[in-house]
Protein backbone atom coordinates (compact mmCIF):
# COMPACT_ATOMS: atom_id res chain seq x y z
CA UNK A 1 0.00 0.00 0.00
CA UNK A 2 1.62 3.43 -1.01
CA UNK A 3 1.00 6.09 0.68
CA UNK A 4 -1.06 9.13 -0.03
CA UNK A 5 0.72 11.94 -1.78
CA UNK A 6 -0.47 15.80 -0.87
CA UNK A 7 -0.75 18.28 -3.63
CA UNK A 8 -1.04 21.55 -2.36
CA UNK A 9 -2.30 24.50 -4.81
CA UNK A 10 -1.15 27.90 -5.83
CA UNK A 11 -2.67 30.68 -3.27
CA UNK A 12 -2.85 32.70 -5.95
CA UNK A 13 -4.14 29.96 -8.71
CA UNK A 14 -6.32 27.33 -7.30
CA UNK A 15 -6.22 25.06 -10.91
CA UNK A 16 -1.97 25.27 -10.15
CA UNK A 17 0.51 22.68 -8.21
CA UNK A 18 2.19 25.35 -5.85
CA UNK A 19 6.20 24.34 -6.26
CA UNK A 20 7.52 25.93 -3.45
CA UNK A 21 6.72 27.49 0.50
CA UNK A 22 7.62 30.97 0.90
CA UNK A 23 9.72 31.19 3.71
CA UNK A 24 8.32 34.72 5.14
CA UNK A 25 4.32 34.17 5.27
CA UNK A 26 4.44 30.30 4.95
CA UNK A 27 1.94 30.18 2.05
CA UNK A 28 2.45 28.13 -0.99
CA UNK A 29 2.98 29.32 -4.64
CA UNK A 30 3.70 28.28 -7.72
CA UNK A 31 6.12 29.18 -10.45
CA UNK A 32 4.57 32.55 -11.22
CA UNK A 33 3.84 33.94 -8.16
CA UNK A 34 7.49 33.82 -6.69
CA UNK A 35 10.42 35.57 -7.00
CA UNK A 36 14.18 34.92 -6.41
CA UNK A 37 15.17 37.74 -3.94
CA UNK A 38 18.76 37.07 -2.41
CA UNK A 39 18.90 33.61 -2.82
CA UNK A 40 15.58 33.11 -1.26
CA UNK A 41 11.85 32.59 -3.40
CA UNK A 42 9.44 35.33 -2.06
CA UNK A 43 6.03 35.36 -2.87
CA UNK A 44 5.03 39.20 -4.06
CA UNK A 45 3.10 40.55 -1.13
CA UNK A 46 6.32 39.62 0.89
CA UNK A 47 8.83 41.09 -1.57
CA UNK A 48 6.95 44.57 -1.20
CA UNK A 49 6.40 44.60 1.86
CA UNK A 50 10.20 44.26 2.57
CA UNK A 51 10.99 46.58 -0.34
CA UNK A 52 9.15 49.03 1.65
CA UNK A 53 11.25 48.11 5.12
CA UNK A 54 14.16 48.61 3.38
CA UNK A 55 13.09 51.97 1.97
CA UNK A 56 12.17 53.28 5.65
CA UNK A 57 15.94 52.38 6.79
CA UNK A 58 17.49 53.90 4.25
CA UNK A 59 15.51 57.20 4.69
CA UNK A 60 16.10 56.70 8.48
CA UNK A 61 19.82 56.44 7.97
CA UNK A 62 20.35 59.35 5.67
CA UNK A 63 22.33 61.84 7.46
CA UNK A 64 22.09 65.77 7.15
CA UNK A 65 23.83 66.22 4.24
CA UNK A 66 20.76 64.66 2.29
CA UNK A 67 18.27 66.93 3.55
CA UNK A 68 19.99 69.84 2.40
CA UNK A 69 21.02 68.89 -1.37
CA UNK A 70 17.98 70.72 -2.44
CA UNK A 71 19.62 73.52 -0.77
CA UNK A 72 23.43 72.99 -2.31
CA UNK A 73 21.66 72.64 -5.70
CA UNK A 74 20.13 75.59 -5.88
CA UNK A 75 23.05 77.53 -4.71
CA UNK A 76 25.37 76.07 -7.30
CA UNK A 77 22.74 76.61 -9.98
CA UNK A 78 22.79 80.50 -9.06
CA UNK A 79 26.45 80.05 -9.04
CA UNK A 80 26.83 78.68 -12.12
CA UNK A 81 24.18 81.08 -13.69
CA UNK A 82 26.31 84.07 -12.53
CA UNK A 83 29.65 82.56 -13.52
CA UNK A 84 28.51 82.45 -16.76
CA UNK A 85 26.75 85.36 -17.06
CA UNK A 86 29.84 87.07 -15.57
CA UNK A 87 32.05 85.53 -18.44
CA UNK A 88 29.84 86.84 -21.22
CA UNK A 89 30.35 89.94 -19.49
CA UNK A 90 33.74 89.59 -19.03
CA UNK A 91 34.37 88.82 -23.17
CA UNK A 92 31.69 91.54 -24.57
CA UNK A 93 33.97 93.98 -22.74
CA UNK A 94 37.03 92.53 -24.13
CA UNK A 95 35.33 92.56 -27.82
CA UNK A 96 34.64 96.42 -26.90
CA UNK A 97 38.09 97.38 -26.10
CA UNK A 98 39.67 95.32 -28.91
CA UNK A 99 37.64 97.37 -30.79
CA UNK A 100 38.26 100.49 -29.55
CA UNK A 101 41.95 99.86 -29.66
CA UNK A 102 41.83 99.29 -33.24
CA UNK A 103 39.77 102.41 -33.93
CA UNK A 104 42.14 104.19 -32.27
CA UNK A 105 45.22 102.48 -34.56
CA UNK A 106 43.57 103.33 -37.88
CA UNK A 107 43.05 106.98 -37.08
């Protein structure tokens, strides 16, 4: 007498053979509903929700610097906008006095 084998089904897909456990909420899946995620199959719901863990520790462990890059960027971007404003400045006056200095030649 052999004994009787369990199929267990998708949790997801009730018509599909569920091929694997996963390991975080203990439900079964099958081959479409799981995910390789460091070496470990995840089933979606359990991939996002530790997506969104990890997203809350990285914005817990950003430091001060991040919070004021808006800050730095706009400062640079004014810098930038009057370094180069300052330079086209800088070479219409040079054009003018080139000019002038060759008037002043040809007289």
């Amino acid at each position: 007498m052999s004994s009787p084998t369990i199929h267990q089904r998708c949790w997801n897909h009730e018509s599909r053979e569920a091929v694997c456990r996963c390991p975080q909420c203990g439900n079964s899946f099958c081959r479409e509903c799981v995910t390789e995620h460091e070496f470990r199959l995840l089933c979606a719901a359990c991939l996002t929700a530790l997506a969104r863990v990890r997203l809350a520790e990285r914005a817990e462990n950003r430091g001060g610097l991040y919070r004021l890059l808006p800050a730095m960027m706009i400062l640079a971007g004014i810098a930038l906008a009057w370094l180069v404003f300052f330079a086209g400045g800088e070479a219409l006056l040079t054009i003018e006095l080139r000019a002038e200095q060759t008037s002043w030649q040809n007289r």
